[in-house]
Each structure stands twice: as structure tokens, then as C-alpha cells.
C-alpha atoms as a PDB file:
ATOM      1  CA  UNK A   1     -15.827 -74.929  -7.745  1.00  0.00           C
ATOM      2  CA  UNK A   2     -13.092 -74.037  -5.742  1.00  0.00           C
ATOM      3  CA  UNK A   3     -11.717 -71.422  -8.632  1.00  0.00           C
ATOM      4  CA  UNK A   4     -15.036 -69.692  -8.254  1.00  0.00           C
ATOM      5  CA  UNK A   5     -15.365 -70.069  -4.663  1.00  0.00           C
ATOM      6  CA  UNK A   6     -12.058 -68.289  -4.961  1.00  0.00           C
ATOM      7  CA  UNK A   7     -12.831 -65.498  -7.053  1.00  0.00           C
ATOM      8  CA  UNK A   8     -16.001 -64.884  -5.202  1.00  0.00           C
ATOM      9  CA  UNK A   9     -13.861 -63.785  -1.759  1.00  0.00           C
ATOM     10  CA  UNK A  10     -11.275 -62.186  -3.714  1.00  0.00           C
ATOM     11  CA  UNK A  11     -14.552 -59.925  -5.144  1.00  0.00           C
ATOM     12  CA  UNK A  12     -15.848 -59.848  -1.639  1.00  0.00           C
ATOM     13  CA  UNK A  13     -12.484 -58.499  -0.199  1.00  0.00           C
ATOM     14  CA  UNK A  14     -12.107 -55.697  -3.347  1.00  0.00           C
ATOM     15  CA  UNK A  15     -15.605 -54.560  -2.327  1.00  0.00           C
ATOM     16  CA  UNK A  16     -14.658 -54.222   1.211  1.00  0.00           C
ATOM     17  CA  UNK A  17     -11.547 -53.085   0.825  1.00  0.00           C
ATOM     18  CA  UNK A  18     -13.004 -50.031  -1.342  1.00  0.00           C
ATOM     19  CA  UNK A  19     -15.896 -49.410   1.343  1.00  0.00           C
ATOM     20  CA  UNK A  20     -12.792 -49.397   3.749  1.00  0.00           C
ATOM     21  CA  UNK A  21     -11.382 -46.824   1.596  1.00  0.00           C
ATOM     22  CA  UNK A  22     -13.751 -44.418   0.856  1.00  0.00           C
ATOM     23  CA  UNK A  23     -14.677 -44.569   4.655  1.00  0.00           C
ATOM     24  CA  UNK A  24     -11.345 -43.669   5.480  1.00  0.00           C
ATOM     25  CA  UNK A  25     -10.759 -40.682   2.874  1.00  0.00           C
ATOM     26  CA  UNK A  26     -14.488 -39.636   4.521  1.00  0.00           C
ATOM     27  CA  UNK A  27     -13.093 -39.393   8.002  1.00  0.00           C
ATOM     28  CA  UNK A  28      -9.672 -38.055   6.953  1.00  0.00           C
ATOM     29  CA  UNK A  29     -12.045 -35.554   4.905  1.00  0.00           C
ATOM     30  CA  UNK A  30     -14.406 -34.566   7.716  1.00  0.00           C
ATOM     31  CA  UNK A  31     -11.722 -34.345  10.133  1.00  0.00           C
ATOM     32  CA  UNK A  32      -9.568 -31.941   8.130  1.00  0.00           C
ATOM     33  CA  UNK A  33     -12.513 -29.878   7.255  1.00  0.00           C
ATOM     34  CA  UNK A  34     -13.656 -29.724  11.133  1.00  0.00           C
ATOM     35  CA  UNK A  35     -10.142 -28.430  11.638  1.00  0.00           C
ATOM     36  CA  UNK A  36     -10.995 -25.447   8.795  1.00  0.00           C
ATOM     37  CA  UNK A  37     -14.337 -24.869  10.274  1.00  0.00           C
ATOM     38  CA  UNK A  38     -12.958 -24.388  13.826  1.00  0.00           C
ATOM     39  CA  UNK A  39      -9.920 -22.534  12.916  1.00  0.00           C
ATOM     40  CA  UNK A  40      -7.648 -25.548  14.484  1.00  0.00           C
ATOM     41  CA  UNK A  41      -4.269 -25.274  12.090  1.00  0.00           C
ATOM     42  CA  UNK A  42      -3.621 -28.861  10.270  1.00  0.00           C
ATOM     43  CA  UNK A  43      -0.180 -29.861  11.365  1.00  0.00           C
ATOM     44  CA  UNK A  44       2.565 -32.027   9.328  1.00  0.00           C
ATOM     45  CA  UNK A  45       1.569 -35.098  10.793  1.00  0.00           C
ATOM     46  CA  UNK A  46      -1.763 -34.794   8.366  1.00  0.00           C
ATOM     47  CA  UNK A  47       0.224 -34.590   5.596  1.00  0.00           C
ATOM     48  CA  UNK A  48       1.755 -37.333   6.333  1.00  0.00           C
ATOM     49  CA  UNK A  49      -1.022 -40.014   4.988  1.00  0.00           C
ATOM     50  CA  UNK A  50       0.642 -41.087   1.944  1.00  0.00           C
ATOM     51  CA  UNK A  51      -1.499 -41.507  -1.249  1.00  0.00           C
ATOM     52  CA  UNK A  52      -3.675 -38.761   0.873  1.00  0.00           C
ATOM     53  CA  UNK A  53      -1.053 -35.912   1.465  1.00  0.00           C
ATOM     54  CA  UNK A  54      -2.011 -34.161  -2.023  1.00  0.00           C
ATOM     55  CA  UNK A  55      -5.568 -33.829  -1.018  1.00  0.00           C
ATOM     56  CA  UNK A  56      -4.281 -33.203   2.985  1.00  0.00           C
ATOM     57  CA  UNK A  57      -1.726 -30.535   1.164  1.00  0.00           C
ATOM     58  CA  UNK A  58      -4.813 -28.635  -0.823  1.00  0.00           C
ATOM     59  CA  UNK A  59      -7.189 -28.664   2.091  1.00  0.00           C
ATOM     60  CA  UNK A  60      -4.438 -27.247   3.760  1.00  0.00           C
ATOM     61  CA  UNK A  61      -3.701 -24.209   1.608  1.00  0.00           C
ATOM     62  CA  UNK A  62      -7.624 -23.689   1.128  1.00  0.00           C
ATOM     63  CA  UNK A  63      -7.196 -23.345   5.098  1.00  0.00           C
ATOM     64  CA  UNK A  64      -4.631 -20.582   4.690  1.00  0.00           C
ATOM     65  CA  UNK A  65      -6.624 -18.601   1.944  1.00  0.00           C
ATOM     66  CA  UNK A  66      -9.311 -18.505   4.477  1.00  0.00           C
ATOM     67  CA  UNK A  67      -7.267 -17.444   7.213  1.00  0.00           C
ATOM     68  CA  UNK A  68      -6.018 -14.783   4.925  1.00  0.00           C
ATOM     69  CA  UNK A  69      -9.425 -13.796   4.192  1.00  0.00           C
ATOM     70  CA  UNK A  70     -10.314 -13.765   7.486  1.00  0.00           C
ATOM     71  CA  UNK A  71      -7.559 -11.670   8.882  1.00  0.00           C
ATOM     72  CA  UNK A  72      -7.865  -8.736   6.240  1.00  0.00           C
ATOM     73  CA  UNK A  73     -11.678  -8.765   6.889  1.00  0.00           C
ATOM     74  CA  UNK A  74     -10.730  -7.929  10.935  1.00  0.00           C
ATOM     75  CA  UNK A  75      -8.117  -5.558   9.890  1.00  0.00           C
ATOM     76  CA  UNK A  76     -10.803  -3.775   7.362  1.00  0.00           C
ATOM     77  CA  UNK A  77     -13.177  -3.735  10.434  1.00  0.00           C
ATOM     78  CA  UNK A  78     -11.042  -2.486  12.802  1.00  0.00           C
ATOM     79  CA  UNK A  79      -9.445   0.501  10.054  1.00  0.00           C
ATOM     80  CA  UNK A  80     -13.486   1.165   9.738  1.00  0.00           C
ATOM     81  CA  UNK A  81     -14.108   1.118  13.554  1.00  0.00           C
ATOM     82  CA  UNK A  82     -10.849   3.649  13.878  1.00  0.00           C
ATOM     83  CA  UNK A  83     -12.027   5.716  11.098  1.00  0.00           C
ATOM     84  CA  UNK A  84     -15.942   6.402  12.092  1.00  0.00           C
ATOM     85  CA  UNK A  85     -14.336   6.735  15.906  1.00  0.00           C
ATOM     86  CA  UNK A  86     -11.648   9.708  14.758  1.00  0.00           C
ATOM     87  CA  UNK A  87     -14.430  11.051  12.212  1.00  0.00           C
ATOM     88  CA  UNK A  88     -16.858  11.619  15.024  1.00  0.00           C
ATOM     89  CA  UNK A  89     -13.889  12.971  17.145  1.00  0.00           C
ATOM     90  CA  UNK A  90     -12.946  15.382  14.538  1.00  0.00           C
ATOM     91  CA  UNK A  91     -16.668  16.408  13.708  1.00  0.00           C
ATOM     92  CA  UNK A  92     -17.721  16.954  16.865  1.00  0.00           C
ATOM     93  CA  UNK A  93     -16.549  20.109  17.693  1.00  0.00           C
ATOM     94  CA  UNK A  94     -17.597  22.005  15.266  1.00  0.00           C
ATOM     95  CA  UNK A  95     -21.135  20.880  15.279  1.00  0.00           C
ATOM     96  CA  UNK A  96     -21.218  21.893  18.964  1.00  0.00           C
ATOM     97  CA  UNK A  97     -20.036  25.181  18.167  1.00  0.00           C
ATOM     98  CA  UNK A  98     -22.078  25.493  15.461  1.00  0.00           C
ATOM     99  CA  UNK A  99     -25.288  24.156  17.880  1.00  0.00           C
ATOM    100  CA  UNK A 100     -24.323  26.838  20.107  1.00  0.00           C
ATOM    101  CA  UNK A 101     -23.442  29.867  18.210  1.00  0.00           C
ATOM    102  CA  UNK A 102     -27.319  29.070  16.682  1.00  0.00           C
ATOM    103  CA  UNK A 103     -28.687  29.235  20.239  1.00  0.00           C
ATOM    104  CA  UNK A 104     -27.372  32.562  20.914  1.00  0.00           C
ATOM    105  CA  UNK A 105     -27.940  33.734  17.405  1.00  0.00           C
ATOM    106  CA  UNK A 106     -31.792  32.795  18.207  1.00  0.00           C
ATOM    107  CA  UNK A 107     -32.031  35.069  21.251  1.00  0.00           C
ATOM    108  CA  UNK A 108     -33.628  38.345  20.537  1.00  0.00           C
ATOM    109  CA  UNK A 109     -31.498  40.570  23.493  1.00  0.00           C
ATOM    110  CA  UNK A 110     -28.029  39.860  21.403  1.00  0.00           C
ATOM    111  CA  UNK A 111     -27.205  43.465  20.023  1.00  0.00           C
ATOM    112  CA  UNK A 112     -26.775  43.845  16.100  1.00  0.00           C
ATOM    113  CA  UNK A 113     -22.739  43.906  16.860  1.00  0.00           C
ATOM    114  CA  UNK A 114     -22.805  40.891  18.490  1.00  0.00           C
ATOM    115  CA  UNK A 115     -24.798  38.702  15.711  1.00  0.00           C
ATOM    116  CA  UNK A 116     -22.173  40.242  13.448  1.00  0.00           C
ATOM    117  CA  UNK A 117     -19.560  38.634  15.248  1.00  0.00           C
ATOM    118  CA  UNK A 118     -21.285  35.255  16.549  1.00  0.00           C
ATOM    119  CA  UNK A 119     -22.039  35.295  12.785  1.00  0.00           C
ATOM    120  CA  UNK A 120     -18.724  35.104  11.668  1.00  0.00           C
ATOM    121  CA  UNK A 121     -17.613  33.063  14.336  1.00  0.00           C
ATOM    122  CA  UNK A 122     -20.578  30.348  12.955  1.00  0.00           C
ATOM    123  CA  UNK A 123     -19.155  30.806   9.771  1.00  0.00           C
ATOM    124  CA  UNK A 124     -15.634  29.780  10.510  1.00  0.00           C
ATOM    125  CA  UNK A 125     -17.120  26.961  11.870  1.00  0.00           C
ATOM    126  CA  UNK A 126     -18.728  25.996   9.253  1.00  0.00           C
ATOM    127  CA  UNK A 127     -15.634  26.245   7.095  1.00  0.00           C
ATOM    128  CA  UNK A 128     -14.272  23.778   9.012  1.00  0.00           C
ATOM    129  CA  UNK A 129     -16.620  21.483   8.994  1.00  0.00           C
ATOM    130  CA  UNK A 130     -16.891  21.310   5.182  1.00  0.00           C
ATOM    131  CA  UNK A 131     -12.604  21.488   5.020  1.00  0.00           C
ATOM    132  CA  UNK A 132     -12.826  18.089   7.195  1.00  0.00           C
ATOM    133  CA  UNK A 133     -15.324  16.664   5.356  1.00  0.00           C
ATOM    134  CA  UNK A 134     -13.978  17.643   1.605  1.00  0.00           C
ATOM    135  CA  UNK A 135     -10.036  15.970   3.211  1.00  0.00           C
ATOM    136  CA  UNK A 136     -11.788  12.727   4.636  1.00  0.00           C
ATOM    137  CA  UNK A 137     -13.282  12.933   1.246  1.00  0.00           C
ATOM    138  CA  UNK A 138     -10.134  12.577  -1.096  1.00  0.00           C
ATOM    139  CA  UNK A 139      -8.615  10.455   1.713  1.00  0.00           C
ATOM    140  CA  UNK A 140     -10.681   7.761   1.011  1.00  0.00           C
ATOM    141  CA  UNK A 141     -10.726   8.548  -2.598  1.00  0.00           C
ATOM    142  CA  UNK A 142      -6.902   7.660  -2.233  1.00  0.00           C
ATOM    143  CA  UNK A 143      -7.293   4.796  -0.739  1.00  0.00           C
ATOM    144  CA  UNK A 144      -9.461   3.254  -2.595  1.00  0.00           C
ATOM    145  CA  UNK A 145      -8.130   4.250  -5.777  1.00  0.00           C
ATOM    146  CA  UNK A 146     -11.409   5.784  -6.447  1.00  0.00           C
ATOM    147  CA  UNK A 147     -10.498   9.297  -8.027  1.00  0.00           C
ATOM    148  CA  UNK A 148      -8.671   7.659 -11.332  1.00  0.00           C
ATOM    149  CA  UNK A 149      -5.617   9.629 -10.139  1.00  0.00           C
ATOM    150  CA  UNK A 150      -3.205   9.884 -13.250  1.00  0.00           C
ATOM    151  CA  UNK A 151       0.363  11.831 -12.842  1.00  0.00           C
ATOM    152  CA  UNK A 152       2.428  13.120 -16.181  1.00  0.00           C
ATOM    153  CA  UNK A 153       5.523  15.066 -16.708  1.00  0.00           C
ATOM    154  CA  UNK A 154       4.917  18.592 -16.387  1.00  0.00           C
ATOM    155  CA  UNK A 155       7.273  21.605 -15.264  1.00  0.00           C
ATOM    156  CA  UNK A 156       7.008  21.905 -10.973  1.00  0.00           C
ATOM    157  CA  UNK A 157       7.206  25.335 -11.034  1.00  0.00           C
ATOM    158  CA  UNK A 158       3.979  25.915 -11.460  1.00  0.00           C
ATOM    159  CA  UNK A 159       2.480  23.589  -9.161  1.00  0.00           C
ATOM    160  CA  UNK A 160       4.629  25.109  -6.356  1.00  0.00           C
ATOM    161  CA  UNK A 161       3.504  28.348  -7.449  1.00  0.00           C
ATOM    162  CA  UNK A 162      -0.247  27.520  -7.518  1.00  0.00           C
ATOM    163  CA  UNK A 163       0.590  26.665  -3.469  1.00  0.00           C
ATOM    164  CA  UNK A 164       1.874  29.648  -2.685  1.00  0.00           C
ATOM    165  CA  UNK A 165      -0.753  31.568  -4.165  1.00  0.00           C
ATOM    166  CA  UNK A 166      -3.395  30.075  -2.015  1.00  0.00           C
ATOM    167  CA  UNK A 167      -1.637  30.505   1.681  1.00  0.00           C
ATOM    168  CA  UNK A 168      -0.165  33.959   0.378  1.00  0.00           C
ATOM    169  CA  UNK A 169      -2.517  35.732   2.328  1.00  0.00           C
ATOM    170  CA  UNK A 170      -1.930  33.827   5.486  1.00  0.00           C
ATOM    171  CA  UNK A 171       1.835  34.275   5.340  1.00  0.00           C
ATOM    172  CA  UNK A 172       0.926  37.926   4.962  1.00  0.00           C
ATOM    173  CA  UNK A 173      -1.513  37.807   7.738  1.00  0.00           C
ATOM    174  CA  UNK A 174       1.082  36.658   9.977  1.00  0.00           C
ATOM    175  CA  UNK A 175       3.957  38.823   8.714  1.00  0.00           C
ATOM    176  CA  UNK A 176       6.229  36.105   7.504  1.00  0.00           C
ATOM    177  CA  UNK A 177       9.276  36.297   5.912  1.00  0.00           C
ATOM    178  CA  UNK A 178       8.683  34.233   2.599  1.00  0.00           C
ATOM    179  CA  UNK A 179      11.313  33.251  -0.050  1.00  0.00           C
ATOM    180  CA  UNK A 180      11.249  31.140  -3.081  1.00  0.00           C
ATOM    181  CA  UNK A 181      14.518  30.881  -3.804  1.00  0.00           C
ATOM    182  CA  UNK A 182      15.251  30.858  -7.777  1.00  0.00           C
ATOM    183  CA  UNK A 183      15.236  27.490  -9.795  1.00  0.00           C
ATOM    184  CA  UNK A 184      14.908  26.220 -13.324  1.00  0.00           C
ATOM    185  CA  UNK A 185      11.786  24.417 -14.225  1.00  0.00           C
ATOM    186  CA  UNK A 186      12.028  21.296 -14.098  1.00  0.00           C
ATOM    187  CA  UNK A 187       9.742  18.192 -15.608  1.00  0.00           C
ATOM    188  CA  UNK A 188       8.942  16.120 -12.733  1.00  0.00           C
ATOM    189  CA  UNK A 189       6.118  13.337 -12.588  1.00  0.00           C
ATOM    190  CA  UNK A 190       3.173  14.444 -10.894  1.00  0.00           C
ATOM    191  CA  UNK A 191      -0.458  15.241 -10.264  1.00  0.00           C
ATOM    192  CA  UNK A 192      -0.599  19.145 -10.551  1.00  0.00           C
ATOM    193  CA  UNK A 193      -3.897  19.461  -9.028  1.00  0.00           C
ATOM    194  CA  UNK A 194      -2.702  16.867  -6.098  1.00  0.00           C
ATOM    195  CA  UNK A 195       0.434  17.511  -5.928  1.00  0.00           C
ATOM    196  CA  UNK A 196      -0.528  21.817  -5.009  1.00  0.00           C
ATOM    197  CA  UNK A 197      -2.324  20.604  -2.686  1.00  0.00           C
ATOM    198  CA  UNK A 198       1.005  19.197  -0.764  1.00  0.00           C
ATOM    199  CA  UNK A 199       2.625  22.105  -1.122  1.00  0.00           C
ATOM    200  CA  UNK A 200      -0.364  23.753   0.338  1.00  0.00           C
ATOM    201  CA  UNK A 201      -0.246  20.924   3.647  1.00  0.00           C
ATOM    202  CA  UNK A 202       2.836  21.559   4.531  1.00  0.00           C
ATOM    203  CA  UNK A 203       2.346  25.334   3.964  1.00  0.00           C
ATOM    204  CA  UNK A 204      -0.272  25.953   6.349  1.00  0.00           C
ATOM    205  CA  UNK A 205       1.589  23.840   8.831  1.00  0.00           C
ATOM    206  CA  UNK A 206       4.502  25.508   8.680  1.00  0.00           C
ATOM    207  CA  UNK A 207       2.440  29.018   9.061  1.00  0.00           C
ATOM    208  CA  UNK A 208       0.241  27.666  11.572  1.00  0.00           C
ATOM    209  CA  UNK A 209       3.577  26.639  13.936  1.00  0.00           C
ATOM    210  CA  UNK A 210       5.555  29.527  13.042  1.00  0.00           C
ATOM    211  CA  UNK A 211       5.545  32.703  14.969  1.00  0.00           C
ATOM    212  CA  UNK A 212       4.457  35.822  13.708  1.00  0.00           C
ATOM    213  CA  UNK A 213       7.273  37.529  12.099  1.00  0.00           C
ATOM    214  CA  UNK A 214       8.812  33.979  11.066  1.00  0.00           C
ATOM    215  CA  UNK A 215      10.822  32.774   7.984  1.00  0.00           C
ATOM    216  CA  UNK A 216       9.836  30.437   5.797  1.00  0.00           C
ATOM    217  CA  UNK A 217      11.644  29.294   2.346  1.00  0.00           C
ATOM    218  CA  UNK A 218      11.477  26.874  -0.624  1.00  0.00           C
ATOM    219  CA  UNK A 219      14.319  25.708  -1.907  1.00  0.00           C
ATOM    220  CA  UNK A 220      14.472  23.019  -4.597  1.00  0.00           C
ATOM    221  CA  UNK A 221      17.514  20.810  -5.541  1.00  0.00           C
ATOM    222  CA  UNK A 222      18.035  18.353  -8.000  1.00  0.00           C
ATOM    223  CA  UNK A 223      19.827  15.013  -8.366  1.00  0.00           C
ATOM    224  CA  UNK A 224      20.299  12.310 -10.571  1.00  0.00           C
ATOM    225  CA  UNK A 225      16.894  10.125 -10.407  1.00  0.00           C
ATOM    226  CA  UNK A 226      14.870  12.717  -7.991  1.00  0.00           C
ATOM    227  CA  UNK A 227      14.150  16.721  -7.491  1.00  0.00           C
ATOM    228  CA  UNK A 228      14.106  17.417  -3.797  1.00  0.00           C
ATOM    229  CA  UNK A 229      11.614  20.202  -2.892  1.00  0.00           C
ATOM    230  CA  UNK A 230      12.048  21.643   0.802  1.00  0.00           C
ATOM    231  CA  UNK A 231      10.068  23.652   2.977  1.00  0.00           C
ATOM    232  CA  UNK A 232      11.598  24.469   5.391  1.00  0.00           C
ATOM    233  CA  UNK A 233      10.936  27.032   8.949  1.00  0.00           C
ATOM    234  CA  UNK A 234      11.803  28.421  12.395  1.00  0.00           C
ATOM    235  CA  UNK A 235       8.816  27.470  14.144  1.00  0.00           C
ATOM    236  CA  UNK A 236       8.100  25.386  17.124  1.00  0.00           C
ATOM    237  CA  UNK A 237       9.326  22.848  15.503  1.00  0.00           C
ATOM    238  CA  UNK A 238       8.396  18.692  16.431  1.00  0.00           C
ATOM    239  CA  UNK A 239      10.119  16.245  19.011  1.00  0.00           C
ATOM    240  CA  UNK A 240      12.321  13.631  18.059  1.00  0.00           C
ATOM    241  CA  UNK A 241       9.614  11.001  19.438  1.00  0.00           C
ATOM    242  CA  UNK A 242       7.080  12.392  17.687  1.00  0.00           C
ATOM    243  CA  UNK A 243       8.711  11.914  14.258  1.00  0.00           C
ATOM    244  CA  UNK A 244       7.051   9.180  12.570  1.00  0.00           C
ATOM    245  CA  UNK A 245       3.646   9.604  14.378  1.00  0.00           C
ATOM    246  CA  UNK A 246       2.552  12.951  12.721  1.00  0.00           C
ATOM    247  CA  UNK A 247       2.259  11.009   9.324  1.00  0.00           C
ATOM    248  CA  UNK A 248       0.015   8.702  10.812  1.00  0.00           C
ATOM    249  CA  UNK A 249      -3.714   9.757  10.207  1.00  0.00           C
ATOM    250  CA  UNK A 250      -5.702  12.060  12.418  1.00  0.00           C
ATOM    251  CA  UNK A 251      -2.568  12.023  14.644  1.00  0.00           C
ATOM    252  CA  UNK A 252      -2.014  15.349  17.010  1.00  0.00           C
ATOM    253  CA  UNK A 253       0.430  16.522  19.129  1.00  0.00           C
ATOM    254  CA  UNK A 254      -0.861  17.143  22.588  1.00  0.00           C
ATOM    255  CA  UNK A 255       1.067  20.253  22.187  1.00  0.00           C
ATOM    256  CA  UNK A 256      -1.218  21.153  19.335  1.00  0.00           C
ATOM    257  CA  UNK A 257      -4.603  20.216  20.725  1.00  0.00           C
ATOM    258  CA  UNK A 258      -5.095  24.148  21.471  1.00  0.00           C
ATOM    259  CA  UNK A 259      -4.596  24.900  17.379  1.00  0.00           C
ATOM    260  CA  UNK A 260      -6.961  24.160  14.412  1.00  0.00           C
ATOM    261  CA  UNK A 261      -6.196  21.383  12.348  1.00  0.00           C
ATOM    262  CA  UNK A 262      -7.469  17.354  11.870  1.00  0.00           C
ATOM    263  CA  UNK A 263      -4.170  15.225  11.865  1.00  0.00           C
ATOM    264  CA  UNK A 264      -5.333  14.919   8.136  1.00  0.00           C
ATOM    265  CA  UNK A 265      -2.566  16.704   6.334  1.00  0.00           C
ATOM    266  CA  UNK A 266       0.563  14.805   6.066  1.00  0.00           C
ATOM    267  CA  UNK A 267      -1.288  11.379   6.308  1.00  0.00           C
ATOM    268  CA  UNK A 268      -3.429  12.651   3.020  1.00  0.00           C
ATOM    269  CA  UNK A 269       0.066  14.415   1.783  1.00  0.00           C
ATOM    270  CA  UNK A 270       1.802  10.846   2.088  1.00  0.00           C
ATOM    271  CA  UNK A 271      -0.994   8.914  -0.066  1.00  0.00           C
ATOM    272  CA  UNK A 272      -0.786  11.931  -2.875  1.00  0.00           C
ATOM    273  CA  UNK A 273       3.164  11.332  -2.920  1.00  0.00           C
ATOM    274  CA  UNK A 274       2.820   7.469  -2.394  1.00  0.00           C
ATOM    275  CA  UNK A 275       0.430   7.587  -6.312  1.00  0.00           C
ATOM    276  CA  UNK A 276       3.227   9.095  -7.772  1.00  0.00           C
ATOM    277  CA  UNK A 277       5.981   7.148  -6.403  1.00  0.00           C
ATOM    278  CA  UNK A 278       7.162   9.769  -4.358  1.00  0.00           C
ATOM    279  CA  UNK A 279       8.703  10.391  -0.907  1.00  0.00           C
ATOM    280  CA  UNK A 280       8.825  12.454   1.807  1.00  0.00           C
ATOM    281  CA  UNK A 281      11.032  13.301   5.094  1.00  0.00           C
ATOM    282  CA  UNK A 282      11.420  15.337   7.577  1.00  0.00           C
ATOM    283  CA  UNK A 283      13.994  17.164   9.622  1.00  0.00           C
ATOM    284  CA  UNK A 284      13.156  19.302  12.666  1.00  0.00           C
ATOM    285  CA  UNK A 285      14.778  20.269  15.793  1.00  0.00           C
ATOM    286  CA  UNK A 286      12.576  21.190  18.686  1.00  0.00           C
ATOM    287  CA  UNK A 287      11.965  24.922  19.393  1.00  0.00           C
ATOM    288  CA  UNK A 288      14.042  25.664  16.390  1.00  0.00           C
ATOM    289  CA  UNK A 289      12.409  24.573  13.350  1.00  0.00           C
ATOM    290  CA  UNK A 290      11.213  21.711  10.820  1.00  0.00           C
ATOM    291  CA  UNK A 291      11.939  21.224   6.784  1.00  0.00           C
ATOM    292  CA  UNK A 292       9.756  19.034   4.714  1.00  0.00           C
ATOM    293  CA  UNK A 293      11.390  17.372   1.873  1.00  0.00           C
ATOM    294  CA  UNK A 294       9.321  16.269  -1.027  1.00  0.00           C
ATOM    295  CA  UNK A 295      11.300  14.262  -3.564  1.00  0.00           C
ATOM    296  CA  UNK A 296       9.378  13.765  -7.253  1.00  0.00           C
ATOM    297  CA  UNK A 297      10.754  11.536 -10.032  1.00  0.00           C
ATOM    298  CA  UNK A 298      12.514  13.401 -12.600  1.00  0.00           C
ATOM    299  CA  UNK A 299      11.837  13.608 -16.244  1.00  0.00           C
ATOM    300  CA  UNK A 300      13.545  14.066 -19.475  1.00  0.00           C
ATOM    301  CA  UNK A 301      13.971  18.109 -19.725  1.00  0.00           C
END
């Protein structure tokens, strides 16, 4: 009698002892996952519950996969907020112009000379607008790896050719003094398509902020692992604080603001390079020049 009498509390104590149990892992469980839900960081003292700390250690890391989550998804928001904001900054000039060269365009006093030019001027507007949209276009393309961009070793020459051909017209425009100085082809790996347009970047910059009558050259070097393509000037030139912020996108100098252009360019020019494991720099003195440097892997030749 007293054997079973026994046995029947020890039973009675397991069975409480496991309700104890399972009522503890619940509250050590509901607390840790009101600590998740509210953001509240668990600490080292929770992972200091013994036969508990693996679970305490998982919940944990679940916490810090969320957080992770949860960060990138603000960052993400705020890139998308920044983007739509400098989008609408960048479209809405044009558009205005456009709005208004349409008004006038509409009035019937306007002599045929003038439509001709307000015309023209409508049209340059609309150039513009599509060049903005077609660069915010491969931008994102870049970034989200959507274009399937592939580079291969081909000869550079060509590419850096193709570039000139399409601002030739500007640098005759403005009277420049262009060289190319002489180089052997080389194979570098690269994009030719992407990699033109580059070239073609830092080009028209270095038109656009060189004076009429202005020198600019290409000069390409080689070395052991990279080739080093410059493009170099004697234009305005950039400020020493203003060095890293002109890669940034849609960035400006306030020095510029009078001058076409988006703040597009080098940011887009960077991305290109950045697919192809690629660099560039810059050097520039202000009032007295900049040169670009664009260094490309080399191949076997």
C-alpha cells in the first residue's frame, strides 16, 4: 500500500513537473517572441537559461534575419523615394519648356520665322527628355542586373573609336583640339556596346566644360594586370571637395546648374565599369583641367 501510495505521488509530481515545464518554455517562448514582434533586442542574459539557450540562441538569430530584412526594405524605400524625387527634378524642366514652347506655337500672330525657331527649340527639348529617360533606363537596367550584360575580350581600339565618332561633331562644333594619340590594340575585357558609351560620358563632359578652342586627348597605357585609358582636358576643371560627389547619381555642381546635363553620366559610367570589374579615377585641378582614367582588365594578346 505504501509502495503504491508511493508511486502514485512520484506520478503526480512527473505530471506536474512537466506542466511546470512546458509552462515555462511557453513564457520563455512568448516573451522572446514579444521581444521580436516589438523590435526589443534579446540580450545575453536570455541565453543564459540553460537546457533553453539553443532555442533562446535560434530565436535570436531569426530576430537578426528580420532586422536584416527590415533594414534593406527601408533602405530600398528610401533609394525609391530619392529616385522618383531626382526623376521628377530632372523631368521637370523639360516638360515645362516643352508646355510652353506648345503655347506659343498655338498662337496664330507668331510669324513663320519664329515657329521655325520655337520649333527647334521644342525639339531640343524633346531630345532631352527622351536622353533622360533612355539613361534612367539602362541605370536601372544596371542595377538590377536586368540587361544580361556579358563582357568578352575584344581589341579597345575600336570601342574608343566608336566614341569618338559619335561626339566628333561636337568637338568640331566647338573647335577643339582633339588627339588620339597612337597605340596598339589591345584585348581588354569589356562590353563594346557599354563600354562606348563611357567613352562617350566622359566625352561630352569634357566638351561640355571645355572652352571653345580647347584640347582634349586620349592617351592609353598599359601595365601588367590593367590598360589605363585617359581622357584627359583644359577645361574648368572640378574642386578638390567636389571629388567623390560627381560619381554619385544625379549629383551637380552648383557651378553647373546653368549647363545641360542630369548628374547621370559618371554614376551610370561607374555601374558599366563596376560589370566588368573595372575602375575609374580622376585627377583635376580647378580652372586648369580634369583627366578621367578608365582602367580595363587585360587579356591574352
Amino acid at each position: 500500500m505504501w509502495i503504491t501510495l508511493i508511486l502514485a505521488m512520484l506520478l503526480c509530481l512527473s505530471i506536474g513537473y512537466t506542466i511546470y515545464q512546458k509552462r515555462k518554455t511557453y513564457r520563455l517562448i512568448d516573451r522572446l517572441l514579444d521581444r521580436v514582434l516589438s523590435r526589443e533586442m534579446i540580450v545575453a542574459s536570455d541565453l543564459e537559461e540553460g537546457e533553453y539557450s539553443a532555442l533562446v540562441s535560434k530565436i535570436k538569430q531569426i530576430q537578426e534575419v528580420l532586422g536584416n530584412h527590415a533594414s534593406s526594405a527601408e533602405q530600398e524605400k528610401e533609394q525609391v523615394k530619392s529616385l522618383v524625387s531626382n526623376m521628377s527634378h530632372q523631368l521637370k524642366t523639360p516638360l515645362a519648356n516643352i508646355s510652353l514652347y506648345a503655347e506659343i506655337l498655338g498662337k496664330e500672330e507668331i510669324t513663320p520665322e519664329q515657329k521655325t525657331v520655337f520649333s527647334e527649340k521644342m525639339q531640343r527639348q524633346v531630345d532631352k527628355l527622351s536622353w533622360i529617360v533612355e539613361s534612367l533606363s539602362k541605370m536601372v537596367k544596371l542595377e538590377q542586373n536586368i540587361d544580361g550584360f556579358e563582357g568578352k575580350a575584344i581589341g579597345i581600339k575600336q570601342t574608343i573609336l566608336d566614341a569618338v565618332d559619335t561626339v566628333y561633331e561636337k568637338l568640331e562644333k566647338k573647335e577643339i583640339n582633339f588627339t588620339l594619340e597612337p597605340f596598339e590594340d589591345r584585348l581588354l575585357y569589356h562590353n563594346r556596346k557599354w563600354t562606348a558609351e563611357v567613352f562617350v560620358n566622359l566625352l561630352e563632359n569634357a566638351v561640355k566644360y571645355t572652352d571653345r578652342g580647347g584640347t582634349i586627348s586620349i592617351c592609353v597605357k598599359s601595365y601588367d594586370l590593367y590598360t589605363e585609358i585617359q581622357i584627359a582636358d583644359n577645361g574648368r576643371g572640378i574642386r578638390q571637395e567636389e571629388m567623390t560627389d560627381i560619381f554619385k547619381r544625379f549629383y551637380r555642381s552648383p557651378e553647373v546648374e546653368n549647363l545641360e546635363g542630369s548628374g547621370i553620366g559618371l554614376y551610370l559610367s561607374n555601374l558599366i565599369l563596376g560589370k566588368e570589374k573595372g575602375y575609374m579615377t580622376v585627377d583635376s585641378e580647378y580652372g586648369k583641367g580634369s583627366c578621367f582614367s578608365v582602367f580595363l582588365q587585360n587579356c591574352k594578346n
